[in-house]
C-alpha atoms as a PDB file:
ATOM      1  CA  UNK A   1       0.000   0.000   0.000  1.00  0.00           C
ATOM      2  CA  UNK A   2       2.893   2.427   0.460  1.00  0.00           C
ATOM      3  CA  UNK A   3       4.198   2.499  -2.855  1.00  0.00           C
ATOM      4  CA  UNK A   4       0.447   2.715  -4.149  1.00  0.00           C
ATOM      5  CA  UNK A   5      -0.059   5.749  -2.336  1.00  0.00           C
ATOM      6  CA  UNK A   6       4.111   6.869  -3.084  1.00  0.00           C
ATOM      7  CA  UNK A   7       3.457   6.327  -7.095  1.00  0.00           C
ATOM      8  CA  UNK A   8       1.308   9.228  -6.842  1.00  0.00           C
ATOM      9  CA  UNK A   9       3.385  12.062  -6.189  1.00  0.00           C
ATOM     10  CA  UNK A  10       6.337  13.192  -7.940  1.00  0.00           C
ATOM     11  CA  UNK A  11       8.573  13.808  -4.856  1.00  0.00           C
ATOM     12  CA  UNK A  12       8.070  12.332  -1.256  1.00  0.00           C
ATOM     13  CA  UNK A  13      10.501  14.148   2.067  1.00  0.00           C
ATOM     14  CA  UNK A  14      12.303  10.817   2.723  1.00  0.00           C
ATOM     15  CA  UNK A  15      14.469  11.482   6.108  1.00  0.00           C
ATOM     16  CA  UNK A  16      15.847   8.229   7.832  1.00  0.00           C
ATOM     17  CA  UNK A  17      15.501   8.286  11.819  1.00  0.00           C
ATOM     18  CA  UNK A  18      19.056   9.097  12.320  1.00  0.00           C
ATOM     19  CA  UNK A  19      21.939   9.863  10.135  1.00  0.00           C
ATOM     20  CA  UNK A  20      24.362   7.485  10.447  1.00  0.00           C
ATOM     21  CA  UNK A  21      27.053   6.256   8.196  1.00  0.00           C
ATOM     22  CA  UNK A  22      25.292   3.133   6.530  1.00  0.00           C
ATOM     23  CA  UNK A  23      21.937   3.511   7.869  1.00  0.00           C
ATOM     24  CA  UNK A  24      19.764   3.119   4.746  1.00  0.00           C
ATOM     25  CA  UNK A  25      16.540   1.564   4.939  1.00  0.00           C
ATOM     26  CA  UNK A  26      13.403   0.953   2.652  1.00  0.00           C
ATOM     27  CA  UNK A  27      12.448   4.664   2.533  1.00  0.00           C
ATOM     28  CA  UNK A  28      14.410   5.019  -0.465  1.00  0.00           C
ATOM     29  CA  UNK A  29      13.957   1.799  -2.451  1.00  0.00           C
ATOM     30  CA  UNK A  30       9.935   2.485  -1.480  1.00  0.00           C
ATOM     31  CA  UNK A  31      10.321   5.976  -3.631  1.00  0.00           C
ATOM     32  CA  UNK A  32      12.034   4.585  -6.392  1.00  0.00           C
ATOM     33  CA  UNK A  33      10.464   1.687  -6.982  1.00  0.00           C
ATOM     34  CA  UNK A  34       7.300   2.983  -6.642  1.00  0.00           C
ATOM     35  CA  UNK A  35       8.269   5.902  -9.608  1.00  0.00           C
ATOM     36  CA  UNK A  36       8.611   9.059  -6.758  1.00  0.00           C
ATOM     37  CA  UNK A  37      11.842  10.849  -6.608  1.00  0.00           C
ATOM     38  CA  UNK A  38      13.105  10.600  -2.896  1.00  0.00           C
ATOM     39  CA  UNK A  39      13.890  13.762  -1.327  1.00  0.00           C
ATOM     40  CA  UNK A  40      16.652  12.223   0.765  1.00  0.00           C
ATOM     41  CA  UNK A  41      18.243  13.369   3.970  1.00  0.00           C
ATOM     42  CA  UNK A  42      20.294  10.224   5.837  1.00  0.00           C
ATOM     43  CA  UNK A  43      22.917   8.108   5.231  1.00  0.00           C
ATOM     44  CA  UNK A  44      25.928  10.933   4.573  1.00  0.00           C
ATOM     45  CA  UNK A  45      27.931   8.034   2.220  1.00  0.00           C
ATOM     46  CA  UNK A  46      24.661   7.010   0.459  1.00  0.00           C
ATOM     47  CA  UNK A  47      25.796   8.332  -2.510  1.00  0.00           C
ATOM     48  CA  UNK A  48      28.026   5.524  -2.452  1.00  0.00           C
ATOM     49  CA  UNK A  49      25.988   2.907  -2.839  1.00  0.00           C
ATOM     50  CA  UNK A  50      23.036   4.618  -5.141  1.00  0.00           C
ATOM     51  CA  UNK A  51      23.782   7.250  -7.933  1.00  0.00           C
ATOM     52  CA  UNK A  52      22.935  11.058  -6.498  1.00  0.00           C
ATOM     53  CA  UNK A  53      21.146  11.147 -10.018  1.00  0.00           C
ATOM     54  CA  UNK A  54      18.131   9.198  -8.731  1.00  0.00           C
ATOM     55  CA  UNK A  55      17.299  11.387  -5.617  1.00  0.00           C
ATOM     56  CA  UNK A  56      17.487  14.910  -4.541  1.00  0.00           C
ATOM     57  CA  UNK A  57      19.831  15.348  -1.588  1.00  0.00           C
ATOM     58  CA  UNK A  58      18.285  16.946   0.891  1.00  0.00           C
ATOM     59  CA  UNK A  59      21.704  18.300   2.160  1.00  0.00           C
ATOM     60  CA  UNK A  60      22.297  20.740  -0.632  1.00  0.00           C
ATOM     61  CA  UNK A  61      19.685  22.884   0.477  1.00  0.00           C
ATOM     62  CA  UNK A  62      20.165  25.569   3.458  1.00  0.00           C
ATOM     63  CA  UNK A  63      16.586  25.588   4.298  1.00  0.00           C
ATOM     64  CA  UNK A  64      13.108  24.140   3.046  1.00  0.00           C
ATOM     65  CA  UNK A  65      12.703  27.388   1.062  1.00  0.00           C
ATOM     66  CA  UNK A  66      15.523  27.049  -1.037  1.00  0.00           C
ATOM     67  CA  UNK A  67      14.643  23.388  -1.304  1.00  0.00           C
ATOM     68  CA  UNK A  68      10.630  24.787  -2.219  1.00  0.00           C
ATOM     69  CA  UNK A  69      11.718  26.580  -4.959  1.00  0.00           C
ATOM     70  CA  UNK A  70      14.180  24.137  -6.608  1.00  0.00           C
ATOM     71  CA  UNK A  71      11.173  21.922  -6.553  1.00  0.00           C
ATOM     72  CA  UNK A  72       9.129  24.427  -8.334  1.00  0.00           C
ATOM     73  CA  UNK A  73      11.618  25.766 -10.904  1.00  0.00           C
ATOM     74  CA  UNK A  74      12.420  21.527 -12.518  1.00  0.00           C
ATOM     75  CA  UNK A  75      10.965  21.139 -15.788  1.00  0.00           C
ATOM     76  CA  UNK A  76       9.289  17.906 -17.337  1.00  0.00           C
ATOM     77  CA  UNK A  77      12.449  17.027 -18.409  1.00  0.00           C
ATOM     78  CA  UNK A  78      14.415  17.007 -15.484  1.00  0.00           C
ATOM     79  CA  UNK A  79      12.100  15.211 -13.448  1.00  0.00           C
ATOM     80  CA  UNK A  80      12.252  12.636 -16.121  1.00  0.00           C
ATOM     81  CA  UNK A  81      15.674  12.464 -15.543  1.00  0.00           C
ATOM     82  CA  UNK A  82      15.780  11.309 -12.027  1.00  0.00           C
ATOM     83  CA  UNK A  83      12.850   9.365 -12.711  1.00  0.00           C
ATOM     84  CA  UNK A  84      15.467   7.236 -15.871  1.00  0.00           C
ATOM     85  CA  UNK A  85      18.530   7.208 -13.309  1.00  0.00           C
ATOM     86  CA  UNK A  86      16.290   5.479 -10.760  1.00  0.00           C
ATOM     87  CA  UNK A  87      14.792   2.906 -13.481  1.00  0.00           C
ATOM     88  CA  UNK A  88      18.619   2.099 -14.462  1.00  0.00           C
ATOM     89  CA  UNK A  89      19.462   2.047 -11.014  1.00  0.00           C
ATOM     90  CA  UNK A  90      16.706  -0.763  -9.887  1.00  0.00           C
ATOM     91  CA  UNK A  91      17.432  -2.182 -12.869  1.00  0.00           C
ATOM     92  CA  UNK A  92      21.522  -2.946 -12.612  1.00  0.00           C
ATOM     93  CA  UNK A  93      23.583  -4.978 -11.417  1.00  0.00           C
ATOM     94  CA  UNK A  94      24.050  -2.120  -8.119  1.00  0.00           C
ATOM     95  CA  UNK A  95      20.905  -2.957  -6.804  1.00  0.00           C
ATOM     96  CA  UNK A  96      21.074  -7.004  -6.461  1.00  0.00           C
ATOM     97  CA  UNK A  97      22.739  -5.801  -3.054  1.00  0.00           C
ATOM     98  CA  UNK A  98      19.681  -4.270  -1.891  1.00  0.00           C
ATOM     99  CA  UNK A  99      17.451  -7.113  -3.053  1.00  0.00           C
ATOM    100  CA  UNK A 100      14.879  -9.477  -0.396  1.00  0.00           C
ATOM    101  CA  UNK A 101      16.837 -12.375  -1.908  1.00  0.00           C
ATOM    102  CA  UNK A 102      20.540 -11.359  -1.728  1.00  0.00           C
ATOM    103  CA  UNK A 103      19.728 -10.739   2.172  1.00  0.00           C
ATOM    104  CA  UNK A 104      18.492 -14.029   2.422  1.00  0.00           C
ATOM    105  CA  UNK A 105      21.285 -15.349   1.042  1.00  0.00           C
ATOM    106  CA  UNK A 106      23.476 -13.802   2.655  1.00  0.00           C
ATOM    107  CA  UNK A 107      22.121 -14.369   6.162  1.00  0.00           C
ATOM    108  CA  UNK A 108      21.695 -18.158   5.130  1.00  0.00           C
ATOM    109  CA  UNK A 109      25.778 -18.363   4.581  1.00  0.00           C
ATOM    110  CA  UNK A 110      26.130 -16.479   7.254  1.00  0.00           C
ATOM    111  CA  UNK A 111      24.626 -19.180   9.344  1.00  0.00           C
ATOM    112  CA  UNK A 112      26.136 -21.566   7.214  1.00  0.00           C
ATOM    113  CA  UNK A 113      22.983 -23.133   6.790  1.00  0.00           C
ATOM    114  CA  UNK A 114      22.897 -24.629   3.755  1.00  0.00           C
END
């Protein structure tokens, strides 16, 4: 139901509890996947591990104004933009990391349960 009701905005304020250095949770893959551009304040090395090109980091803003009015000023085409880098994004090779099933696998060897 979240990315239902995410798929119909264009952006979505997506701040994780704390900002930590690899603290990344669903909040992001919810936006993308769900075609919403993730307006994303968190992880400080999370451009590391997904390309700035499919969110808008909340941390080059000084204030919600000046955040506001970038919002207002993108055109069709660069919301389209983010909205290509986050389709390539889910659909590479980067994102198998973030997957249900690479977790599971992992946590399985892990274990060494298999």
């Amino acid at each position: 139901a979240k990315r239902a009701v995410l798929s119909r905005y264009r952006f979505a304020i997506c701040f994780e509890n704390t900002v930590f250095p690899g603290y990344l949770t669903e909040k992001l893959f919810d936006c993308l996947l769900a075609g919403c551009i993730p307006i994303y304040w968190g992880d400080p090395a999370v451009s590391e591990q997904i390309p700035p090109a499919c969110y808008i980091d909340y941390r080059r803003f000084g204030d919600l104004a000046e955040l506001e009015r970038y919002l207002q000023q993108l055109g069709p085409g660069e919301v389209g933009d983010y909205l290509v880098a986050a389709a390539d994004f889910l659909a590479s090779a980067a994102y198998t990391p973030f997957l249900a099933d690479t977790f599971a696998a992992e946590l399985l060897d892990a274990v060494d349960c298999r």
